[in-house]
C-alpha atoms as a PDB file:
ATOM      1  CA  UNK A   1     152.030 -81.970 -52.806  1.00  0.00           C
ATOM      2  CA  UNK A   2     152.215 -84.325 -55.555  1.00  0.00           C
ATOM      3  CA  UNK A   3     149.222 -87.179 -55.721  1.00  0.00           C
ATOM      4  CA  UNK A   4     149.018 -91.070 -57.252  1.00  0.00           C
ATOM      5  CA  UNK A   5     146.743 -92.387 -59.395  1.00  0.00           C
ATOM      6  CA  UNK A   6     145.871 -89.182 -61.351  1.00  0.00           C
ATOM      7  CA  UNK A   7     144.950 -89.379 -65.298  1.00  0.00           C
ATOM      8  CA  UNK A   8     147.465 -91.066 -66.634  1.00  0.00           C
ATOM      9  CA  UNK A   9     148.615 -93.454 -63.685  1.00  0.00           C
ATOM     10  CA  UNK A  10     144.793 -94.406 -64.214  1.00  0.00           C
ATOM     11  CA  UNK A  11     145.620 -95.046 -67.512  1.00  0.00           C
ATOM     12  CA  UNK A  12     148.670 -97.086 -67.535  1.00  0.00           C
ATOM     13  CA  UNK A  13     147.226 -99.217 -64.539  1.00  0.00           C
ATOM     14  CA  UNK A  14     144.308-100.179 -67.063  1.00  0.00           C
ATOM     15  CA  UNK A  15     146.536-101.128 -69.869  1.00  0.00           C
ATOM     16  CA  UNK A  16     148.846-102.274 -67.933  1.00  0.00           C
ATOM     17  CA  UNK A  17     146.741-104.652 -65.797  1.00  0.00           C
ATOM     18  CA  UNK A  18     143.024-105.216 -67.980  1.00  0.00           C
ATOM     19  CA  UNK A  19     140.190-106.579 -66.091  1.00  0.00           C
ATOM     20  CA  UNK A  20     140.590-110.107 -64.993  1.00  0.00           C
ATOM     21  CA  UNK A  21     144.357-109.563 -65.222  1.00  0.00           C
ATOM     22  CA  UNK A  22     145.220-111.713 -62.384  1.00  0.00           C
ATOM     23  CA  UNK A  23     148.310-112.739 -59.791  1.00  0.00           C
ATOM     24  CA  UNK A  24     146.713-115.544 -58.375  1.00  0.00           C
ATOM     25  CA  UNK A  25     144.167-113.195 -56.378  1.00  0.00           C
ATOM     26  CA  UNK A  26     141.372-112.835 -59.019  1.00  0.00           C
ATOM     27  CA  UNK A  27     140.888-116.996 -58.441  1.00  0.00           C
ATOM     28  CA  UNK A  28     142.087-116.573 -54.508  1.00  0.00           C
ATOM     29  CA  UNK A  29     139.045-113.914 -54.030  1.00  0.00           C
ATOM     30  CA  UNK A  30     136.648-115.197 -55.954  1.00  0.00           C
ATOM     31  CA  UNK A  31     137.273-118.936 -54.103  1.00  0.00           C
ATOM     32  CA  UNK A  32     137.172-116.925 -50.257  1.00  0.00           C
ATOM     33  CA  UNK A  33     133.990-115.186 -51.580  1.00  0.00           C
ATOM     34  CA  UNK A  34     132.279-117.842 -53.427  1.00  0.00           C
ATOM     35  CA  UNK A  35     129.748-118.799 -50.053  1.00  0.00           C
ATOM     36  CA  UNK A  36     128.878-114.937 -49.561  1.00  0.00           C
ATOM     37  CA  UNK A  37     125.494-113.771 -49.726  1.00  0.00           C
ATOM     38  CA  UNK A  38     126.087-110.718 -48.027  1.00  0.00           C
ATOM     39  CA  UNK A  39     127.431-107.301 -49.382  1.00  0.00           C
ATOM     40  CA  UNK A  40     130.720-106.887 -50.121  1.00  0.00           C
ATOM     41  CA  UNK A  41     133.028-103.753 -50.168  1.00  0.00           C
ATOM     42  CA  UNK A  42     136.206-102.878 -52.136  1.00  0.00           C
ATOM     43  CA  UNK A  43     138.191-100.007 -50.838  1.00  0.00           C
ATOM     44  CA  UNK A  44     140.327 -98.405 -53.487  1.00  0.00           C
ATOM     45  CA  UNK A  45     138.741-100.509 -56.325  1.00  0.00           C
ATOM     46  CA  UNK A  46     141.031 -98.571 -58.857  1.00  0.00           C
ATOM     47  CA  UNK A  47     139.448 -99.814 -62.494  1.00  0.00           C
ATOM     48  CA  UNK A  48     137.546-102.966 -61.660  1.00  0.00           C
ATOM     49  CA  UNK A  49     140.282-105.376 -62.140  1.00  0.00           C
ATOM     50  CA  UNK A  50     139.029-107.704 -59.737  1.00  0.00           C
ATOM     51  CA  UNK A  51     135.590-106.170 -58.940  1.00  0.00           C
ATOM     52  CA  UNK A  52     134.013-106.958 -62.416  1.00  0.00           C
ATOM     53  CA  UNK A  53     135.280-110.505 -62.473  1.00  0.00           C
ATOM     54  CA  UNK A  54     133.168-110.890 -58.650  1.00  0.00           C
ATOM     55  CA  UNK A  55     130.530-109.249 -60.395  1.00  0.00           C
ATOM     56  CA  UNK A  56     130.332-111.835 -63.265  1.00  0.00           C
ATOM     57  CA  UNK A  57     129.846-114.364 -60.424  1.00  0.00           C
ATOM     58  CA  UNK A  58     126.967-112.897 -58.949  1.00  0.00           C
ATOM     59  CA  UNK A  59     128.306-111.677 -55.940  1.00  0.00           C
ATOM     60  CA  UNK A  60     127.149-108.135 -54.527  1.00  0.00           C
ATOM     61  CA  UNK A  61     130.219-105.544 -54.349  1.00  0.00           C
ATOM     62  CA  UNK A  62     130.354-101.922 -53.653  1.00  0.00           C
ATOM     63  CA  UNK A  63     133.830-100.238 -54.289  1.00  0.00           C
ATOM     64  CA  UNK A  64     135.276 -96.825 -53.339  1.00  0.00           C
ATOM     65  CA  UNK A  65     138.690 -95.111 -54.479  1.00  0.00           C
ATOM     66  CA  UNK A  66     140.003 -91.508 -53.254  1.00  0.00           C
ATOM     67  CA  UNK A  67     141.064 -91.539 -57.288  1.00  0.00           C
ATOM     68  CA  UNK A  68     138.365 -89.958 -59.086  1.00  0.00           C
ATOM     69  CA  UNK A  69     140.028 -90.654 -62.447  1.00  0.00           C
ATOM     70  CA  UNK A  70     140.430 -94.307 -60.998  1.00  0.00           C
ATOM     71  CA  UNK A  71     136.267 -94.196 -60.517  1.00  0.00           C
ATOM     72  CA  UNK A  72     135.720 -92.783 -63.829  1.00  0.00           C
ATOM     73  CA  UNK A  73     137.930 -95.737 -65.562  1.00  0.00           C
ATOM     74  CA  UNK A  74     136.320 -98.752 -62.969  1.00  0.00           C
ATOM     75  CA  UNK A  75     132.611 -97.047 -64.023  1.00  0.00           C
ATOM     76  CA  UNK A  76     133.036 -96.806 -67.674  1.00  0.00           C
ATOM     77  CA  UNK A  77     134.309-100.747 -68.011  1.00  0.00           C
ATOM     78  CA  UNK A  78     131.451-101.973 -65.334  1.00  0.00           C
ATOM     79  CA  UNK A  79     128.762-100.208 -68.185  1.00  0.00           C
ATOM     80  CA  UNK A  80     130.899-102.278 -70.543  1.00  0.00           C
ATOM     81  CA  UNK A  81     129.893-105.341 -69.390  1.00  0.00           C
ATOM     82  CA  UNK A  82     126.446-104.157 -68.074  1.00  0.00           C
ATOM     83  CA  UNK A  83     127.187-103.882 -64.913  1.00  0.00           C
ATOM     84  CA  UNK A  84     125.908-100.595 -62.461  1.00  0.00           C
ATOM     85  CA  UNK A  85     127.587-101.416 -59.072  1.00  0.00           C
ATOM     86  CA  UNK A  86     127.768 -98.539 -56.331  1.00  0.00           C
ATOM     87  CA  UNK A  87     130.639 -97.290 -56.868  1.00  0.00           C
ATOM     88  CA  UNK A  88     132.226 -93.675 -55.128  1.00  0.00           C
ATOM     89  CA  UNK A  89     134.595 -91.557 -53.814  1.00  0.00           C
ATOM     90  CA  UNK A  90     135.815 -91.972 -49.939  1.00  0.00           C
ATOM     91  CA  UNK A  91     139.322 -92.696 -48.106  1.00  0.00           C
ATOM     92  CA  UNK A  92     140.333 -95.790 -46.313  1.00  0.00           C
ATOM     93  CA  UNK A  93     141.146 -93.739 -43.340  1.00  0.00           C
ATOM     94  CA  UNK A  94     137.761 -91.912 -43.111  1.00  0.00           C
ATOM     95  CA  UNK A  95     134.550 -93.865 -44.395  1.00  0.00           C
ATOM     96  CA  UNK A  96     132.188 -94.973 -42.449  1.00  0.00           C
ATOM     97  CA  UNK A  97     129.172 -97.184 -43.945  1.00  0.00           C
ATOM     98  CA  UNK A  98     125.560 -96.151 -42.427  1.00  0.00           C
ATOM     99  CA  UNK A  99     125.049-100.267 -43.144  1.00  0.00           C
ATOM    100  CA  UNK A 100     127.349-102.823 -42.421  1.00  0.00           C
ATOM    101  CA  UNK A 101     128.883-105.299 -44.964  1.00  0.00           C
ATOM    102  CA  UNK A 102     129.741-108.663 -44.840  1.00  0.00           C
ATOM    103  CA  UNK A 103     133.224-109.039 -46.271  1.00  0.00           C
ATOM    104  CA  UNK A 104     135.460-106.156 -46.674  1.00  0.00           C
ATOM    105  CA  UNK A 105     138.296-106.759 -49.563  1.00  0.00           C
ATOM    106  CA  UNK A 106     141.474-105.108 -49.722  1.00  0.00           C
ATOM    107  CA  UNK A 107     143.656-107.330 -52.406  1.00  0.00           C
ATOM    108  CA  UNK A 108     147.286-106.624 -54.000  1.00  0.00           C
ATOM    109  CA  UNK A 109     148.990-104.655 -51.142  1.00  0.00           C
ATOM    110  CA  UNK A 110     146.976-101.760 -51.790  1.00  0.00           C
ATOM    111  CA  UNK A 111     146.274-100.959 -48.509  1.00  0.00           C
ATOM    112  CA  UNK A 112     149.726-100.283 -48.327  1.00  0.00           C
ATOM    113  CA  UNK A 113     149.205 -97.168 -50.473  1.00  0.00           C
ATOM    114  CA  UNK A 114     148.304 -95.796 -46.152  1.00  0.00           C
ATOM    115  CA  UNK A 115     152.208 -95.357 -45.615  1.00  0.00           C
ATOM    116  CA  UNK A 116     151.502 -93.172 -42.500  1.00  0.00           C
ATOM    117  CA  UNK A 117     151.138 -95.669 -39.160  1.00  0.00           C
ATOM    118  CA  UNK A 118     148.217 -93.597 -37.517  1.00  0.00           C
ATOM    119  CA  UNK A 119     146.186 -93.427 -40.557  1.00  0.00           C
ATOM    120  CA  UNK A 120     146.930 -97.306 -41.711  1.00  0.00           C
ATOM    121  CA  UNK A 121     145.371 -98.183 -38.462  1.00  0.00           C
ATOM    122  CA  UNK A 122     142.348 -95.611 -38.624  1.00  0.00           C
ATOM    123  CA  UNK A 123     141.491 -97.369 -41.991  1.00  0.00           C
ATOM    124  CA  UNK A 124     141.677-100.940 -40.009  1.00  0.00           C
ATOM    125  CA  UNK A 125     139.541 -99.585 -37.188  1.00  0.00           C
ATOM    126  CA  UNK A 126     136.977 -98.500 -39.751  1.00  0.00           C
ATOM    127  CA  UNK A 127     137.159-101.863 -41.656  1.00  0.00           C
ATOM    128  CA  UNK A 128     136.184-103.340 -38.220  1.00  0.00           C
ATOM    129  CA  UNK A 129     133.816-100.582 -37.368  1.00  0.00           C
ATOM    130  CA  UNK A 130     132.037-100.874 -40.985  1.00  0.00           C
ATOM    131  CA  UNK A 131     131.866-105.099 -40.546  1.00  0.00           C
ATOM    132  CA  UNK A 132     128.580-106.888 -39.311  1.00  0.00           C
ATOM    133  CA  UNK A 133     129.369-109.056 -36.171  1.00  0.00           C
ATOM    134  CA  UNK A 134     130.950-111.865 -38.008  1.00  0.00           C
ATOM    135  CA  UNK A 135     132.318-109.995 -41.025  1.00  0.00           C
ATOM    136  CA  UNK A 136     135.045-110.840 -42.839  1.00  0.00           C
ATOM    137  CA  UNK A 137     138.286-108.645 -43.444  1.00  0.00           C
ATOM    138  CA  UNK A 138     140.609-110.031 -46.299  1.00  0.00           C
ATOM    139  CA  UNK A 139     143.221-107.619 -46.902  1.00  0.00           C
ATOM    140  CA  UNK A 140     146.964-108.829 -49.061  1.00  0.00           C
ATOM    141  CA  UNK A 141     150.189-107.131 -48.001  1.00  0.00           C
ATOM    142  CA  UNK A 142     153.670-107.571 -48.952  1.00  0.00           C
ATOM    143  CA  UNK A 143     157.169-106.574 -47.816  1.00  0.00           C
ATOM    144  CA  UNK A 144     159.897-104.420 -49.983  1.00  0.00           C
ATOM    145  CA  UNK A 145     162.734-106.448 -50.234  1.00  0.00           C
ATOM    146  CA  UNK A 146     164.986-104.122 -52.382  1.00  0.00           C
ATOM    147  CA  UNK A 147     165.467-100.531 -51.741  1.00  0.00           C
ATOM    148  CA  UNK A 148     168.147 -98.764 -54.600  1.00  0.00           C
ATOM    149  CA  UNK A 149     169.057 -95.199 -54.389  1.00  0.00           C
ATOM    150  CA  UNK A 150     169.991 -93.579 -57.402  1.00  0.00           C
ATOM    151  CA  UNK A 151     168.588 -95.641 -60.492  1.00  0.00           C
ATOM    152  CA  UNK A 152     165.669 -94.818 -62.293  1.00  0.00           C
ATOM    153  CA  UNK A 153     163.430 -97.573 -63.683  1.00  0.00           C
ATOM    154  CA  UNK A 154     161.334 -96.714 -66.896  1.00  0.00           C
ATOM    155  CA  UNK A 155     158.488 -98.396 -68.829  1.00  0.00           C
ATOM    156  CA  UNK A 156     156.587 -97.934 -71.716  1.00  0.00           C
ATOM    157  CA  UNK A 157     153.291 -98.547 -73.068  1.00  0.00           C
ATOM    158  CA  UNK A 158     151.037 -97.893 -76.500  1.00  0.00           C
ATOM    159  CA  UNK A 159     147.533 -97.125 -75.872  1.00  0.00           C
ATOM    160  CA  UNK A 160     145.042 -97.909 -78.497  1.00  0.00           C
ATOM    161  CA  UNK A 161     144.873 -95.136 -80.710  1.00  0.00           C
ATOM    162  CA  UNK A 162     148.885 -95.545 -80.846  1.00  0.00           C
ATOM    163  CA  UNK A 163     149.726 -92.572 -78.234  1.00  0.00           C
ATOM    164  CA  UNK A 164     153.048 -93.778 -76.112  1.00  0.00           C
ATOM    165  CA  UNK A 165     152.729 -93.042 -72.572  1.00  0.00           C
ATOM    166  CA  UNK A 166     156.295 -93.919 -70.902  1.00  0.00           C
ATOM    167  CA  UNK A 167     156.894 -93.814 -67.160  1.00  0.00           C
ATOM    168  CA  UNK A 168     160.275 -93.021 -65.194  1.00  0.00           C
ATOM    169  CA  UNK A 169     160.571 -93.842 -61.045  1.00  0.00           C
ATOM    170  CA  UNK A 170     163.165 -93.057 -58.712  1.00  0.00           C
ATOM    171  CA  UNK A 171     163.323 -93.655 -55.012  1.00  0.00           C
ATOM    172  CA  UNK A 172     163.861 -91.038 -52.949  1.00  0.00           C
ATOM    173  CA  UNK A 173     163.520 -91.841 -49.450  1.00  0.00           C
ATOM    174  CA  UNK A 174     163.007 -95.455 -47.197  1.00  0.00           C
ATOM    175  CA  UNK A 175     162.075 -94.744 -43.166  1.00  0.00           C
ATOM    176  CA  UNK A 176     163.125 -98.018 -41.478  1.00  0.00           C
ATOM    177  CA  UNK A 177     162.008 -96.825 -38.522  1.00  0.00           C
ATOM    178  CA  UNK A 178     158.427 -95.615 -39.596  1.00  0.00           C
ATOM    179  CA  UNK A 179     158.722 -98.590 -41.733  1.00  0.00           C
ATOM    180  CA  UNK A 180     157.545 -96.391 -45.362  1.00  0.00           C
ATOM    181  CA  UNK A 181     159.139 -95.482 -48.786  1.00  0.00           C
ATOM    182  CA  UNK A 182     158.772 -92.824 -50.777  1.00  0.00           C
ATOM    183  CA  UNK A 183     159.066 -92.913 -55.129  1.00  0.00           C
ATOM    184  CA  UNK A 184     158.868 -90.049 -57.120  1.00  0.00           C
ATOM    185  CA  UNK A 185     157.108 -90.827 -60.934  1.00  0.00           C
ATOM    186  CA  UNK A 186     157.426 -89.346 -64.161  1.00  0.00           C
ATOM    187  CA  UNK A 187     154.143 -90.086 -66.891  1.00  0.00           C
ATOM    188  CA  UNK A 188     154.648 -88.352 -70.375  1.00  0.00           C
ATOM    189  CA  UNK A 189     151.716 -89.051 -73.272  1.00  0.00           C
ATOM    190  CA  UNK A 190     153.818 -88.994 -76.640  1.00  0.00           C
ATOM    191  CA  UNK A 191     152.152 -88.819 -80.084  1.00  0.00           C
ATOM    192  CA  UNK A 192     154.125 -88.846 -82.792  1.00  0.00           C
ATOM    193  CA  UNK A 193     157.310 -87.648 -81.055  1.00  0.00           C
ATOM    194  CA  UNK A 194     155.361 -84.591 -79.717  1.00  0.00           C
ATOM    195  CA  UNK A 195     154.480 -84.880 -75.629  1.00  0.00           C
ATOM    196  CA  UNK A 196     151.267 -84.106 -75.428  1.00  0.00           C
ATOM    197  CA  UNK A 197     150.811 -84.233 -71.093  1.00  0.00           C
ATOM    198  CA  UNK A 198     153.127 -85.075 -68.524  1.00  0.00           C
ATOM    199  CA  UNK A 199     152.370 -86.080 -64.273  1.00  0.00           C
ATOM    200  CA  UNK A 200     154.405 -86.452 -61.556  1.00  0.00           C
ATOM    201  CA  UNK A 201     153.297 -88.475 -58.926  1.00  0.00           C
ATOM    202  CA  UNK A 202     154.414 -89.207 -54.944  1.00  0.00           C
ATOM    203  CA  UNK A 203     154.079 -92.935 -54.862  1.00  0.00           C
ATOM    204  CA  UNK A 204     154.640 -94.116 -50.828  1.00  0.00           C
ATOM    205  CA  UNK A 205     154.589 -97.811 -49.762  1.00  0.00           C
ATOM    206  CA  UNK A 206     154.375 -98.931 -45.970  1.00  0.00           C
ATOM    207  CA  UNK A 207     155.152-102.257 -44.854  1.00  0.00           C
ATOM    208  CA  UNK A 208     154.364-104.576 -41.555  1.00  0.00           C
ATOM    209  CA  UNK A 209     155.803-107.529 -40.328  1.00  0.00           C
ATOM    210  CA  UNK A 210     153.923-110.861 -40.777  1.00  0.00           C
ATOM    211  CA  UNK A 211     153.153-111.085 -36.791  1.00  0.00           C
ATOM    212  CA  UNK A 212     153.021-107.367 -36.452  1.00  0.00           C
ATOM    213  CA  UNK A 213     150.432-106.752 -38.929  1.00  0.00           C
ATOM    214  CA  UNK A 214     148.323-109.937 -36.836  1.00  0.00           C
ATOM    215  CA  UNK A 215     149.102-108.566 -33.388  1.00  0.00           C
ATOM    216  CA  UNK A 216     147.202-105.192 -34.743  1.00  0.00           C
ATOM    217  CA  UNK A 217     144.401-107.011 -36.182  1.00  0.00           C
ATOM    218  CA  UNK A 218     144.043-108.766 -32.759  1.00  0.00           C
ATOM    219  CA  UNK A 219     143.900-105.180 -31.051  1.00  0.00           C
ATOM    220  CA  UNK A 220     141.305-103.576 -32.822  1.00  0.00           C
ATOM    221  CA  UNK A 221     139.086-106.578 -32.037  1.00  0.00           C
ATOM    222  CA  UNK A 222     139.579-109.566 -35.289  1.00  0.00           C
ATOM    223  CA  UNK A 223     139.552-113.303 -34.424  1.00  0.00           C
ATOM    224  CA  UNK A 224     140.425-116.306 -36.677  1.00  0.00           C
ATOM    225  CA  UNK A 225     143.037-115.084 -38.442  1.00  0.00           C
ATOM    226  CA  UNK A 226     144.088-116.948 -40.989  1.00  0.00           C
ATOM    227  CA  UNK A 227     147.455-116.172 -43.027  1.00  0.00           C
ATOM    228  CA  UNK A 228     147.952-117.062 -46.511  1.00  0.00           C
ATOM    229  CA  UNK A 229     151.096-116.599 -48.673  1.00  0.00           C
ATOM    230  CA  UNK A 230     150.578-116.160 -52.461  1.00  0.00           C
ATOM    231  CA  UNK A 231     147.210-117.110 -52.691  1.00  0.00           C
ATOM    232  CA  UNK A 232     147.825-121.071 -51.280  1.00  0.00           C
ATOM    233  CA  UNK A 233     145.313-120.418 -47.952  1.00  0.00           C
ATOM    234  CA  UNK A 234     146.050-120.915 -44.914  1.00  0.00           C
ATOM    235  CA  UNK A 235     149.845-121.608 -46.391  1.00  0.00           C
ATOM    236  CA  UNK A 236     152.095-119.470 -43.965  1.00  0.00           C
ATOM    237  CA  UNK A 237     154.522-117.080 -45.562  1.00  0.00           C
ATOM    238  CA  UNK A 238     158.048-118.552 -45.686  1.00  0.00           C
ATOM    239  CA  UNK A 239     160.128-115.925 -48.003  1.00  0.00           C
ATOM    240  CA  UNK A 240     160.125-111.978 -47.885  1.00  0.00           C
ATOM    241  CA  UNK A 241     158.993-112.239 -51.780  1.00  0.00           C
ATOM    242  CA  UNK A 242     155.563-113.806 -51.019  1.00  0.00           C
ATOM    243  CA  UNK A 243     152.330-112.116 -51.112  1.00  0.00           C
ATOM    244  CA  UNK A 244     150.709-112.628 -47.776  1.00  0.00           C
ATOM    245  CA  UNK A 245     146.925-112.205 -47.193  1.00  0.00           C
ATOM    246  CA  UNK A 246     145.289-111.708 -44.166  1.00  0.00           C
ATOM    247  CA  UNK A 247     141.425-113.316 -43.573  1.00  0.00           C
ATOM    248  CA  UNK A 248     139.448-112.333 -40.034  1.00  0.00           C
ATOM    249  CA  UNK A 249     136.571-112.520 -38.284  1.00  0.00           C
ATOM    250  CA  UNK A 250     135.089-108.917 -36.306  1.00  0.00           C
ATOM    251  CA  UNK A 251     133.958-110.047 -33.745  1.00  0.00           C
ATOM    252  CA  UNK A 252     131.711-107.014 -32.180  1.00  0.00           C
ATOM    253  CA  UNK A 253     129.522-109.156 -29.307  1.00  0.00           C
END
């Protein structure tokens, strides 16, 4: 089965968005988490892109990613900076914290990356289950808009030391009813017209509706859910193009 975020996926996702690199959320996280004295975890940190700049505020964050070439890229620009946060490798779907946190961060529709329903909502019952009474879940989603069969997309980018890496995707299957899509990519590393390593990569993307994705939150036990569309809080969503972030309370009495 092919994977995502391997060694060079790693590697365009750090060139292609640096730490700091932000879509409103950087400034949108660090505002929601700027009271926090508690800990704070990232699942599926990826390369620190917003975990370093939370760092350089002086806020306490743990991150995880399933990607061990991910980790290796987030640890290696956290020593950078000076910076030795616990970082590690665990799932969404199956960690479990022997402490609670505080505030649990899931930003840029990564948690979408969980395109199968019963193991999207395992990860959501083990936000919940790895919250303090009172926690705080903040978690963005969005909704896929366009779907085009038959056209392949392709993008390039030149590392540092001049090596190309280009990147081709093609979709090759959308559920409606399971509510998923499936890409297939395409990474070659070029130097000096001679490919030096190429990776394919599965690449699936779930989506919820607005009130659906609230109505689950509600099940598993969240209150005070607040809905935010692209980063304006408490702003609700009005186009199927907006970002749309998620902030509640676990409320374990």
């Amino acid at each position: 089965m092919l994977d995502f975020y391997n060694r060079l996926s790693s590697e365009v996702y750090d060139l292609d968005k640096p730490i700091g690199h932000s879509f409103g959320d950087v400034e949108f996280y660090k505002e929601r988490l700027l009271s926090c004295k508690g800990r704070i975890l990232e699942p599926a940190v990826g390369t620190g892109r917003i975990l370093i700049p939370l760092l350089e505020n002086g806020l306490h964050v743990d991150g995880f990613d399933s990607s061990l070439d991910m980790l290796r890229i987030c640890q290696i620009n956290c020593e950078k900076r000076g910076f030795t946060p616990n970082l590690f490798e665990a799932k969404m779907e199956t960690f479990l914290s022997p402490i609670p946190y505080h505030t649990i961060i899931v930003p840029t529709g990564t948690f979408l990356l969980l395109h199968e329903r019963e193991t999207s909502l395992q990860a959501l019952q083990n936000f919940y289950q790895n919250l303090e009474h009172g926690g705080k879940l903040i978690v963005d989603l969005f909704l896929q808009t366009e779907f085009s069969f038959g056209t392949t997309s392709t993008r390039t980018w030149t590392c540092d030391n001049a090596d190309v890496i280009t990147y081709e995707d093609t979709l090759i299957e959308v559920d409606y009813i399971n509510q998923y899509s499936i890409s297939h990519g395409r990474y070659e590393k070029w130097r000096n017209g001679t490919l030096l390593e190429t990776e394919l990569e599965r690449f699936p993307l779930r989506w919820y509706g607005v009130e659906e994705f609230r109505m689950i939150l509600e099940k598993i036990g969240f209150e005070q859910i607040i809905i935010s569309a692209d980063y304006q809080f408490g702003v609700y969503p009005t186009k199927e193009t907006q970002t749309i972030t998620f902030e509640a309370i676990a409320n374990k009495k």
